[in-house]
Protein backbone atom coordinates (compact mmCIF):
# COMPACT_ATOMS: atom_id res chain seq x y z
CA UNK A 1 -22.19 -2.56 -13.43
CA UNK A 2 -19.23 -3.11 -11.10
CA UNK A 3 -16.54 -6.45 -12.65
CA UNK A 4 -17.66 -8.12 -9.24
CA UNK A 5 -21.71 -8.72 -10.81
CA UNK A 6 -23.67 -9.58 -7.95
CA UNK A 7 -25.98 -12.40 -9.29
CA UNK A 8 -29.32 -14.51 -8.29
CA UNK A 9 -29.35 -18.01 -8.07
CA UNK A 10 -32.08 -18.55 -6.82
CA UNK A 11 -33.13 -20.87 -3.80
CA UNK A 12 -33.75 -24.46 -6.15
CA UNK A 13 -36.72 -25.58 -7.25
CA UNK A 14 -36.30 -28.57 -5.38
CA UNK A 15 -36.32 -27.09 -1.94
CA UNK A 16 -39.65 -28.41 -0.32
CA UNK A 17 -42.47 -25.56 0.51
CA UNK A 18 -42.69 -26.58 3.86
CA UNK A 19 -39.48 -26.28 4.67
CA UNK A 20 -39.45 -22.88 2.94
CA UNK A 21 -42.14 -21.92 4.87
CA UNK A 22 -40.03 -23.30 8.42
CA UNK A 23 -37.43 -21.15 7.79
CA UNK A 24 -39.11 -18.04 6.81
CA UNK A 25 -41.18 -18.63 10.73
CA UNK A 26 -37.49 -19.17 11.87
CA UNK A 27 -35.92 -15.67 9.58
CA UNK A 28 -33.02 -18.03 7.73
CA UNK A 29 -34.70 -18.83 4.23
CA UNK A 30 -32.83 -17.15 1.52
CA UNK A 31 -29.33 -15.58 1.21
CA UNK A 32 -28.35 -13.37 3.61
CA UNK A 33 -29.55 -9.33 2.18
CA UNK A 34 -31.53 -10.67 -0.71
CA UNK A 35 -34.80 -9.21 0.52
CA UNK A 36 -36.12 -7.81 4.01
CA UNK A 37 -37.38 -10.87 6.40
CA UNK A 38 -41.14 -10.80 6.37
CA UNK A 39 -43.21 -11.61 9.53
CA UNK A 40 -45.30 -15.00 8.99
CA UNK A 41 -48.39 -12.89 11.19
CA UNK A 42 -51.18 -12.87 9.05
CA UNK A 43 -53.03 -10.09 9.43
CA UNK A 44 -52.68 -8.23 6.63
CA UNK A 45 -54.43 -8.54 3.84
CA UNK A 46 -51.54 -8.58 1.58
CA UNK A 47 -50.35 -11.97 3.43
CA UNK A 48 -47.31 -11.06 5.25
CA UNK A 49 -45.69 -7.90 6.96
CA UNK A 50 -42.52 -6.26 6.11
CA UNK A 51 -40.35 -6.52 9.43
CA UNK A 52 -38.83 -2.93 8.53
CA UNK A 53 -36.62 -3.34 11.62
CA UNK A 54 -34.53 -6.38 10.05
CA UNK A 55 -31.28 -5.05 8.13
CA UNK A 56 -30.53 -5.28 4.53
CA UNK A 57 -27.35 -7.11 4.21
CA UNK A 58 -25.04 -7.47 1.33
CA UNK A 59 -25.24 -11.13 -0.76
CA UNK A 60 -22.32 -13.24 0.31
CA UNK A 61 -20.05 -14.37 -2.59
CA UNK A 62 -16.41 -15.76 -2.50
CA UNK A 63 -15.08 -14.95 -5.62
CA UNK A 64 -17.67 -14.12 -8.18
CA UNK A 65 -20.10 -17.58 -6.13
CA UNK A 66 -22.69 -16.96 -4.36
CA UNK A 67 -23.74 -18.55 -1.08
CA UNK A 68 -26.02 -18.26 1.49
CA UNK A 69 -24.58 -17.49 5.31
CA UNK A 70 -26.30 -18.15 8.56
CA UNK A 71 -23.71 -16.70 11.15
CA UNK A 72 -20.66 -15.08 10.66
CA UNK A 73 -17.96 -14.41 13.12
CA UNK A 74 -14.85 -11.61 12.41
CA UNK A 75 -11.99 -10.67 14.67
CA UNK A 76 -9.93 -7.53 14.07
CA UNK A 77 -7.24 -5.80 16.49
CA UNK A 78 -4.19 -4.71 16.65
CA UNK A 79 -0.65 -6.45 17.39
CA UNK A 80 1.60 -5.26 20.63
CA UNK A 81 4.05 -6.04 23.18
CA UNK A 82 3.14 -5.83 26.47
CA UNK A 83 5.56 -4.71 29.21
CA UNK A 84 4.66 -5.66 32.89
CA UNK A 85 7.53 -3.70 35.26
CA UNK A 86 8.84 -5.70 38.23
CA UNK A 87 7.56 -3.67 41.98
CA UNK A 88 5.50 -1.58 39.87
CA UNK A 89 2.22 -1.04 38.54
CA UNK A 90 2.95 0.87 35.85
CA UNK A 91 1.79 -1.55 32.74
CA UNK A 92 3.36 -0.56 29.41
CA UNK A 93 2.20 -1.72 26.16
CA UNK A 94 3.98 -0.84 22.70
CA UNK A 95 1.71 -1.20 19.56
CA UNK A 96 2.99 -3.07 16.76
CA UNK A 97 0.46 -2.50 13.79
CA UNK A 98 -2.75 -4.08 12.99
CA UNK A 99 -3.57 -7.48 13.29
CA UNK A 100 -4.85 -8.98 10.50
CA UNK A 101 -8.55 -9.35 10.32
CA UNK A 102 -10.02 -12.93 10.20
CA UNK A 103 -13.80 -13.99 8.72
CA UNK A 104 -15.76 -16.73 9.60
CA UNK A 105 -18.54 -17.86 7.79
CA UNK A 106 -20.71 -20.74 7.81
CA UNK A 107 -23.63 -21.02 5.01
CA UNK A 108 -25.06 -23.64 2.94
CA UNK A 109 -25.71 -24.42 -0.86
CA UNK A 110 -29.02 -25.24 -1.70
CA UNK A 111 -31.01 -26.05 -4.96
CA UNK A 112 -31.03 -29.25 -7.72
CA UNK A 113 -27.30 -28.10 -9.14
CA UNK A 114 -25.74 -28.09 -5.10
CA UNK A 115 -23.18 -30.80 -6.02
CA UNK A 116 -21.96 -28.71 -9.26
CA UNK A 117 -22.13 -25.61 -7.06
CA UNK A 118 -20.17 -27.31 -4.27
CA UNK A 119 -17.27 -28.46 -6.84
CA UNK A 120 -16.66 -24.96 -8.20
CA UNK A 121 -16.21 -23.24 -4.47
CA UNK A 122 -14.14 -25.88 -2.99
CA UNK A 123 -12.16 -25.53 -6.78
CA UNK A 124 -12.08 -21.39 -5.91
CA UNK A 125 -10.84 -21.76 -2.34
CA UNK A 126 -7.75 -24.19 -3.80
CA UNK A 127 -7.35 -21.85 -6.66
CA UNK A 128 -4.26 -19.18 -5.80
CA UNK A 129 -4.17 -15.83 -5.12
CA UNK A 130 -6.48 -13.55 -3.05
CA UNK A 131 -9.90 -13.07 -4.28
CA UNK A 132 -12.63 -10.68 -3.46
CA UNK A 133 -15.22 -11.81 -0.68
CA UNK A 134 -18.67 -9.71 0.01
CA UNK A 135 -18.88 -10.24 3.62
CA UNK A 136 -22.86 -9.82 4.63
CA UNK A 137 -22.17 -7.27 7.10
CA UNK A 138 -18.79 -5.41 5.61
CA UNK A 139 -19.59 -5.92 1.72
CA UNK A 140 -16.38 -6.24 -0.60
CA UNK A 141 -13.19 -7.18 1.19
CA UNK A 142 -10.16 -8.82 -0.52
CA UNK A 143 -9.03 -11.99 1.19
CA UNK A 144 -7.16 -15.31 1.30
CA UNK A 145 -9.51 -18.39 2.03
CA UNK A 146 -7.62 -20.85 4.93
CA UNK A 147 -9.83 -23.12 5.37
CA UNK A 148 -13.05 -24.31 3.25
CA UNK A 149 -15.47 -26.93 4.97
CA UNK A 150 -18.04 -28.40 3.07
CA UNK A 151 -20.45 -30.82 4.78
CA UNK A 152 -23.03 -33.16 3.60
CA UNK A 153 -25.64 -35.23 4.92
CA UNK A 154 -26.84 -37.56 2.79
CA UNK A 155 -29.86 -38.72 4.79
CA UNK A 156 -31.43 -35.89 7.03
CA UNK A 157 -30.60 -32.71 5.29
CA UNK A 158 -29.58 -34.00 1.52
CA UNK A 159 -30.60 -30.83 0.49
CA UNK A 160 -28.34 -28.45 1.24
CA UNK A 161 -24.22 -28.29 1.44
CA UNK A 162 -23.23 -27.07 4.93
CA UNK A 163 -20.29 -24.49 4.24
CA UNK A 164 -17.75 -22.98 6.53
CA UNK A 165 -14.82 -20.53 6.01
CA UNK A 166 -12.15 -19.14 7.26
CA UNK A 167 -10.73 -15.92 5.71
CA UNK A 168 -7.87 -13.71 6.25
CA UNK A 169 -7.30 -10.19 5.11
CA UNK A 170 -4.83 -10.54 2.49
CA UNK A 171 -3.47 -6.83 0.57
CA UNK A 172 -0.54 -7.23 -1.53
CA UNK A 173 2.60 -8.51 0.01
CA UNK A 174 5.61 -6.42 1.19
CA UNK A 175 8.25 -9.11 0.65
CA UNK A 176 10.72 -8.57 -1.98
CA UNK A 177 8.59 -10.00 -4.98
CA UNK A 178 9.96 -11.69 -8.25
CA UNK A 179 7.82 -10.34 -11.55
CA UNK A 180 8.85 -9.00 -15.09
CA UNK A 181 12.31 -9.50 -14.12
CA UNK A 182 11.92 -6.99 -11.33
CA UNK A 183 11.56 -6.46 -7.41
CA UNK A 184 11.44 -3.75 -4.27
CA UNK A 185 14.97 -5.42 -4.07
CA UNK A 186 16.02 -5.09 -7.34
CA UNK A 187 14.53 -1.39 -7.47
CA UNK A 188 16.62 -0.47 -3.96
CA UNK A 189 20.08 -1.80 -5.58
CA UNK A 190 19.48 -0.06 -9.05
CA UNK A 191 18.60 2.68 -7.51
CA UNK A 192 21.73 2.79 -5.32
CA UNK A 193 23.60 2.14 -8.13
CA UNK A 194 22.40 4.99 -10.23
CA UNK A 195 23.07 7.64 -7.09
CA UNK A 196 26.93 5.80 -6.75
CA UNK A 197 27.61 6.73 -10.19
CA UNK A 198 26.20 9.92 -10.32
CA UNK A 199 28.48 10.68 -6.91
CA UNK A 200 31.67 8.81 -8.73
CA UNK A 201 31.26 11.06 -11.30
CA UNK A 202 29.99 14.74 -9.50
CA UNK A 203 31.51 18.09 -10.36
CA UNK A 204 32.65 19.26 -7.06
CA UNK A 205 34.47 22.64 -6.35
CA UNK A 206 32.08 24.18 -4.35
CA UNK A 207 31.62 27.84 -4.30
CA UNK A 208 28.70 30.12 -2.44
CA UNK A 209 26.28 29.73 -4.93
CA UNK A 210 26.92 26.24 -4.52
CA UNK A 211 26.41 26.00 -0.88
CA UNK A 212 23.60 27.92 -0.87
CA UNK A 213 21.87 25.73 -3.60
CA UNK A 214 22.57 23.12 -1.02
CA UNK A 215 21.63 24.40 2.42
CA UNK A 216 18.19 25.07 0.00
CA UNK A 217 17.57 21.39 -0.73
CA UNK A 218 18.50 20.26 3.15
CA UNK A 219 15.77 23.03 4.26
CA UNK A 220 13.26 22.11 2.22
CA UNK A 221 13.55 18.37 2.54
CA UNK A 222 13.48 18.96 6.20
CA UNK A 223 10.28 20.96 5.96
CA UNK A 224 9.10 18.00 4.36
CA UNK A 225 9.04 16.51 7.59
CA UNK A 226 6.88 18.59 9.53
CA UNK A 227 7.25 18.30 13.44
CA UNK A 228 9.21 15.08 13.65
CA UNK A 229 8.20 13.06 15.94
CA UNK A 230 10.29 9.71 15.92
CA UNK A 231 14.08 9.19 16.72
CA UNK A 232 15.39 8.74 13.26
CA UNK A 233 13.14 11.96 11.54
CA UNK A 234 15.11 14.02 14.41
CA UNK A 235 18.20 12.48 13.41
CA UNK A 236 17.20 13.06 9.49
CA UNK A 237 16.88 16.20 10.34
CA UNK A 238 19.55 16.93 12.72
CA UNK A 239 21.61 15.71 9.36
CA UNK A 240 20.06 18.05 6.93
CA UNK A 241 19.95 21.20 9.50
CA UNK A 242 24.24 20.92 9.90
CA UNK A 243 24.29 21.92 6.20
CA UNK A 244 22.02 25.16 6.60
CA UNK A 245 23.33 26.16 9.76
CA UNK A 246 24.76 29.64 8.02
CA UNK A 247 21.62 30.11 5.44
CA UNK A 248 18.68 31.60 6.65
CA UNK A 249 16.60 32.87 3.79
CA UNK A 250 18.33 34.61 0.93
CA UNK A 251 21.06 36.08 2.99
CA UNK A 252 23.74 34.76 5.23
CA UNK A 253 24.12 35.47 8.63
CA UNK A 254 24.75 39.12 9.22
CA UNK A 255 25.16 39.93 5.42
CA UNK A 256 24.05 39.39 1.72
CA UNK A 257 25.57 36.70 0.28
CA UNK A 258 29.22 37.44 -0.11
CA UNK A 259 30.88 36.53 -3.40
CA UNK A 260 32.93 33.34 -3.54
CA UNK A 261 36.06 33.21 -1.93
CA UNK A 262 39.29 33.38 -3.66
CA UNK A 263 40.55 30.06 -3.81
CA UNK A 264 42.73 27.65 -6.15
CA UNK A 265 40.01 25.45 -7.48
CA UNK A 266 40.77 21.86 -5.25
CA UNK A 267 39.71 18.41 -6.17
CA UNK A 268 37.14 18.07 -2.70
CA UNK A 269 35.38 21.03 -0.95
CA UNK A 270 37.13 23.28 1.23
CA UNK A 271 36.79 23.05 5.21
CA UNK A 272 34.23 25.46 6.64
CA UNK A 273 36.86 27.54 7.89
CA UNK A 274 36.93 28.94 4.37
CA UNK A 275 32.92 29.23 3.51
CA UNK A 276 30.93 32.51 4.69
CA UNK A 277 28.48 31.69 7.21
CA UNK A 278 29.09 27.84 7.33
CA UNK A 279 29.85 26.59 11.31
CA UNK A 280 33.81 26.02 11.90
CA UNK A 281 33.17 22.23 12.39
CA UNK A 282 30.61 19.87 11.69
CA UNK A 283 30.53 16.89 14.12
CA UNK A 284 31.39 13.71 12.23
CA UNK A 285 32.64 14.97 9.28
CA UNK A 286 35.61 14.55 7.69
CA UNK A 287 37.74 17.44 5.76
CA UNK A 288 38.37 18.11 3.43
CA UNK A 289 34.46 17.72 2.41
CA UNK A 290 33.65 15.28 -0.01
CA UNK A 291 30.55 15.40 -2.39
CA UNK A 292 29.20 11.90 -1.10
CA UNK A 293 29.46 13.49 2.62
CA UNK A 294 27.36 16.46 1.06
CA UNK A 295 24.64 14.29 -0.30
CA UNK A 296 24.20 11.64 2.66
CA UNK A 297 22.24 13.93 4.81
CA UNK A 298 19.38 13.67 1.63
CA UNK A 299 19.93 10.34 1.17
CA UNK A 300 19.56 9.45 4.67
CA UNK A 301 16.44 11.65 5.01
CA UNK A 302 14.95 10.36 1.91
CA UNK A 303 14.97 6.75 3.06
CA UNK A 304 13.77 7.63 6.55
CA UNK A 305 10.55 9.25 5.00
CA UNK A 306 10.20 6.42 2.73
CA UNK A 307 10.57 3.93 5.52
CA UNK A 308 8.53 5.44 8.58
CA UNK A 309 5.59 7.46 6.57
CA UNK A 310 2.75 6.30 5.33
CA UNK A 311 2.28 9.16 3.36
CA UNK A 312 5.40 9.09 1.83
CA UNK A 313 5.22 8.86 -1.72
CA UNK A 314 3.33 12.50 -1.46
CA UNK A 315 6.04 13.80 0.64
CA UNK A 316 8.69 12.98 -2.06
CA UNK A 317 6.46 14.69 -4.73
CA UNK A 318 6.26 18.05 -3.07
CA UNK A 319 10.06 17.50 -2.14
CA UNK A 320 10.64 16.66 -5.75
CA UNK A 321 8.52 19.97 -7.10
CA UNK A 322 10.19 21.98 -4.62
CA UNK A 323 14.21 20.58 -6.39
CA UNK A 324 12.42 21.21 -9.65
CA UNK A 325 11.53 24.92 -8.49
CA UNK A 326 15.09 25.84 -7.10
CA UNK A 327 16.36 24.69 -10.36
CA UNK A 328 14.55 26.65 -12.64
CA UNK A 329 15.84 29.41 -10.26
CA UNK A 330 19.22 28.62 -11.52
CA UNK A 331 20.44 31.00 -14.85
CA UNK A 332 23.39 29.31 -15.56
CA UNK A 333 24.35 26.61 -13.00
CA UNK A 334 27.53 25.72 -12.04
CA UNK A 335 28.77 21.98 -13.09
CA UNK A 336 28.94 21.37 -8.69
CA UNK A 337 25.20 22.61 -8.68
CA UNK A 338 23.95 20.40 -11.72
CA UNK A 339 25.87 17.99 -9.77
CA UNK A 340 23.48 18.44 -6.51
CA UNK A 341 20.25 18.69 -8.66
CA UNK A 342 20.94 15.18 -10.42
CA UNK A 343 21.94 13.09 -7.46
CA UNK A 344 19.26 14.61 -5.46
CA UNK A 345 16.31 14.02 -7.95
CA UNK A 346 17.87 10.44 -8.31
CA UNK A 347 17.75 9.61 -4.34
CA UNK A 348 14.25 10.94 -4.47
CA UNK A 349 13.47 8.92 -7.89
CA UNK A 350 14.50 5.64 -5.66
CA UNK A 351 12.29 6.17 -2.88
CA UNK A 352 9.41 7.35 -5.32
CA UNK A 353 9.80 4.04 -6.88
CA UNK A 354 10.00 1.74 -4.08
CA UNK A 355 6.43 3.64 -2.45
CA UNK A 356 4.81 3.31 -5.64
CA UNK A 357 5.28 -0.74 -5.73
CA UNK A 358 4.16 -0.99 -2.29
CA UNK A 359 1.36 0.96 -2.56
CA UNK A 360 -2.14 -0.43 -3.38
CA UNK A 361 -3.71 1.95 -5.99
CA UNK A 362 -7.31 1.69 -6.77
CA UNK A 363 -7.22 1.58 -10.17
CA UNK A 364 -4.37 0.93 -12.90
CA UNK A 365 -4.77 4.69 -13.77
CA UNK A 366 -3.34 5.81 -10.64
CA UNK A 367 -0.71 4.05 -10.43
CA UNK A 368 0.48 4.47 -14.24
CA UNK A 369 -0.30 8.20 -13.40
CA UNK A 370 2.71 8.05 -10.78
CA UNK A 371 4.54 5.90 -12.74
CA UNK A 372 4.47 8.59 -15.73
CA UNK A 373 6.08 10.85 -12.82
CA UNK A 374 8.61 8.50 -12.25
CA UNK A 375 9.50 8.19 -15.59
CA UNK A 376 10.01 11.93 -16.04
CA UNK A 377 12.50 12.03 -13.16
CA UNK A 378 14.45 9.64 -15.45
CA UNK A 379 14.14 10.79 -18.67
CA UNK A 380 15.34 14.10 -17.49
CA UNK A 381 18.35 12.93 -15.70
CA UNK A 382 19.28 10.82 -18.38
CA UNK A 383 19.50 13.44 -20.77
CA UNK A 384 21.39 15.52 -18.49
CA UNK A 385 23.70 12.44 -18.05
CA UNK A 386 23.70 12.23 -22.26
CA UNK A 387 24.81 15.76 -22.57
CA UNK A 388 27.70 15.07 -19.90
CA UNK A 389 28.71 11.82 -21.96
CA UNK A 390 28.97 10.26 -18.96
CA UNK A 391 28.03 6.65 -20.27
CA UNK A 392 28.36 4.87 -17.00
CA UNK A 393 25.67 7.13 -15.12
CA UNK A 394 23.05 6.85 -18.26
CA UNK A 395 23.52 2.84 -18.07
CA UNK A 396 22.34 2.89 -14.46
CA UNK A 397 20.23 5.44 -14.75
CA UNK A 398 17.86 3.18 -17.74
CA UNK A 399 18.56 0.05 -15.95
CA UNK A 400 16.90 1.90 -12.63
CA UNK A 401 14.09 2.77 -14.93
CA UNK A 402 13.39 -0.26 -16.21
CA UNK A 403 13.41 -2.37 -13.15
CA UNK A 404 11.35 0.39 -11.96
CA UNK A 405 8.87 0.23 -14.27
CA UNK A 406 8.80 -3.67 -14.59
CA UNK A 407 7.86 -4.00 -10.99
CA UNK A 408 5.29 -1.41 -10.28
CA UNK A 409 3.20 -2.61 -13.72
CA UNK A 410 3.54 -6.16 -12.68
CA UNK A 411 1.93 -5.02 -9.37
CA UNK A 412 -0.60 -2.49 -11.08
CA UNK A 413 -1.69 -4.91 -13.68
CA UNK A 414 -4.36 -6.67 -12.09
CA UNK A 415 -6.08 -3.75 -10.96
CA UNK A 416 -9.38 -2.51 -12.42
CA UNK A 417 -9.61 0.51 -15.01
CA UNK A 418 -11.95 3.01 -14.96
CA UNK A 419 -15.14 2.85 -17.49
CA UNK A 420 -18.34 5.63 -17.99
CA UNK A 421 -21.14 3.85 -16.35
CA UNK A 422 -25.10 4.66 -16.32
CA UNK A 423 -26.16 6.34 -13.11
CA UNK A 424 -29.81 6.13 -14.25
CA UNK A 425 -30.45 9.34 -13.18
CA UNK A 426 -28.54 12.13 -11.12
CA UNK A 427 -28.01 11.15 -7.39
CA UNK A 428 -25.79 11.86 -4.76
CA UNK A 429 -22.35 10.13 -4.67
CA UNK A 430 -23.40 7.90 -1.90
CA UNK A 431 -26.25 6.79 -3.57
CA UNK A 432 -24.07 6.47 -6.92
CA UNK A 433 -21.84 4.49 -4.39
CA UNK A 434 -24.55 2.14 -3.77
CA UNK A 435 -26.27 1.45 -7.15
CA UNK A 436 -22.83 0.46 -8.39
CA UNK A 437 -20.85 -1.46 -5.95
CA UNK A 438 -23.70 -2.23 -3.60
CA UNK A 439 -21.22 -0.68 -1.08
CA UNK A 440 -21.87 3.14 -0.31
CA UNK A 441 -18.70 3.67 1.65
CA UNK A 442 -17.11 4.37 -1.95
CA UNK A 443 -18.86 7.25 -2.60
CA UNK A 444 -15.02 9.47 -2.51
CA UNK A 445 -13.88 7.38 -5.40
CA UNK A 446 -17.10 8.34 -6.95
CA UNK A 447 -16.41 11.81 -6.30
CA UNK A 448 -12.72 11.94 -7.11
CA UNK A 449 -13.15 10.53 -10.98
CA UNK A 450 -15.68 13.37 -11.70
CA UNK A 451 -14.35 16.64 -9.84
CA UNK A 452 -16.83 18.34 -12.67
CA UNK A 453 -19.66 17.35 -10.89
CA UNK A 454 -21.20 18.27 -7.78
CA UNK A 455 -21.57 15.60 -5.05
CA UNK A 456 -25.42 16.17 -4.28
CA UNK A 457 -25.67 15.74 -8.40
CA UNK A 458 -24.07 13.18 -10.42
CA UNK A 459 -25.37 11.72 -13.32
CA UNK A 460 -26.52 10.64 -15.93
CA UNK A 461 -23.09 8.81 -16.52
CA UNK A 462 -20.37 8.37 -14.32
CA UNK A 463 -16.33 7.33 -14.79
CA UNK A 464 -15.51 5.03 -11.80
CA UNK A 465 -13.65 2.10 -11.32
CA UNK A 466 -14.59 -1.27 -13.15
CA UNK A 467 -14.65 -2.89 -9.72
């Protein structure tokens, strides 16, 4: 059984018979999906006639209460500007996001206990926090209650509560958030902070290896993009592609990879004049090369994927296994190219963090799941960072983890586990779906906790989310 139980109250002993029977003539006795309406014709035997045309709807509850609805009304959209050209009848419109999706209910409380019943729901909808409504027509949808009518009349229609809502889709909020010590803002400057000390304190004397190590990362973080198609992905990219404009493969342009050229070793990087393969200027950059002008072009593309995908935080993971990869390629790297690898995991190890606290897991197991990977990123810098005694960069490296960590369990928290239920049988997913959460359009989280069984055939017990 689901956290949300879905319970039966019952329609009060002291609700008069003929009234029942009024309102079963008129289809609006009883909560809304408790039972099929039944046709008052009588003639059948049995008394009554299933109207198997009438839908099943869910029971409506506002958190964990149940009440029974008469009408509902929902609006849902999406937000936009609207641009109407002077002499022209070209109309353009520019789409904004969704608009957030309002419910409207009205119902009534019935039954001896109405007043007591009427107390706790008006208590709920002044109570903080979001809450979980089943909405008779959507089932479970988490909202924020706006408004909560209740009215009574105390000499026509004593027995029942009138009830109206007003609800408003409410998911976790965006804004900067204060909890465990720890925010998205507090994550974005520790994570800065972390990447400026580990670029104040970067090896950097460049050789071919070196270059090559880094026209790797820019390619593959730009194939992490796929076909842009916004302004600042092409400009991301644009970025990363000045950096591999000489590497194509495993060998440079018109040769194997030459060996490094014969240089005295320099504080900064030499122009481009003096690397194999590497174009004679790149636009905007100043020479002689600096390691923080080296590492912007990931930084910048980082944050852009983090900002404009949804899918983000799975774009930084196959980024991050693909910086993982080309370092185990590495026999003995240079102090430059450990220098690349640890800034680089730590720019990704920001944006990770900040698209794991604003995404809305399902379950607390998810999200520690990516928070585990998280921590990894850290760990393993840090003892990089340990080994280089460089005490500055392993102080903002832990402090990044910890704020880090603070925030996304503070957000994760409140989210249900996962427990072994009873099936009661084998059924398909959808039908598992059903039985458990009275809501069928769950069947894929049904399906993703037991990847043993086959969809058709689950059972007898089943790991899925407590709620």
């Amino acid at each position: 059984m689901s956290a949300v139980d879905y319970y039966d109250t019952g329609a009060g002993s002291a609700l008069d018979q003929n009234a029942v029977q009024s309102n079963i003539s008129n289809k609006e006795a009883g909560s809304v999906g408790r039972k099929p309406h039944q046709d008052v014709r009588r003639g059948a035997s049995s008394g009554g006639v299933v109207d198997i045309l009438a839908p099943t709807y869910h029971i409506a509850k506002w958190k964990g209460f149940e009440f029974f609805v008469d009408t509902s009304s929902d609006e849902v959209g999406r937000r936009g500007d609207i641009y109407e050209y002077p002499l022209s009848d070209y109309i353009g419109y520019k789409d904004l996001g969704a608009r957030a999706s309002r419910f409207k209910l009205e119902g009534y409380l019935i039954g001896t206990d109405q007043m007591s019943k009427t107390l706790q729901i008006m208590r709920e909808a002044r109570s903080p926090e979001p809450g979980v409504l089943i909405h008779p027509m959507y089932g479970s949808i988490r909202v924020a209650c706006i408004t909560c009518t209740a009215t009574a009349d105390y000499r026509k229609d004593k027995k029942r509560t009138r009830l109206a809502f007003d609800f408003v889709e409410a998911n976790e909020s965006w804004a900067p958030y204060m909890a465990s010590g720890g925010s998205t803002g507090a994550m974005f400057g520790a994570g800065n902070d972390s990447i400026f000390a580990s670029e104040a304190t970067a090896a950097w004397d460049p050789g071919a290896q070196d270059m090559q190590l880094l026209a790797d990362i820019n390619r593959g973080l730009g194939n992490v993009f796929g076909n842009p198609s916004d302004i600042p992905s092409f400009d991301a990219q644009d970025m990363l592609n000045r950096w591999g404009a000489g590497y194509q493969g495993s060998t440079w342009q018109g040769s194997t990879l030459p060996p490094a050229p014969a240089m005295a070793r320099m504080p900064y990087a030499p122009g481009p004049e003096m690397i194999p393969g590497m174009a004679t200027s790149i636009p905007g950059m100043e020479y002689p090369v600096r390691f923080k002008y080296a590492m912007d072009p990931i930084d910048y593309a980082s944050a852009t994927i983090r900002r404009i995908h949804t899918d983000a935080l799975e774009r930084l993971k196959e980024f991050n296994a693909f910086v993982v990869n080309r370092m185990e390629r590495l026999a003995m790297p240079s102090p430059t190219a450990q220098s690349l690898i640890i800034t680089t995991r730590l720019i990704v190890a920001r944006d990770m963090g900040i698209a794991m606290a604003l995404r809305t897991y399902d379950t607390v197991k998810d999200a520690l799941d990516d928070l585990d990977r998280l921590i990894i990123i850290y760990d393993q810098e840090e003892a990089i960072a340990t080994q280089r005694c460089d005490d500055v960069l392993v102080s903002t490296i832990r402090k990044a983890r910890a704020i880090a960590a603070g925030a996304i369990l503070a957000r994760s928290i409140r989210l249900p586990g996962i427990a072994e239920f009873p099936a009661q049988g084998v059924w398909p997913s959808l039908v598992v779906a059903q039985k458990l959460y009275n809501d069928g359009r769950r069947y894929e989280q049904i399906e993703k906790y037991n990847p043993q069984m086959t969809p058709l055939f689950m059972g007898m017990n089943v790991i899925a989310p407590a709620r």
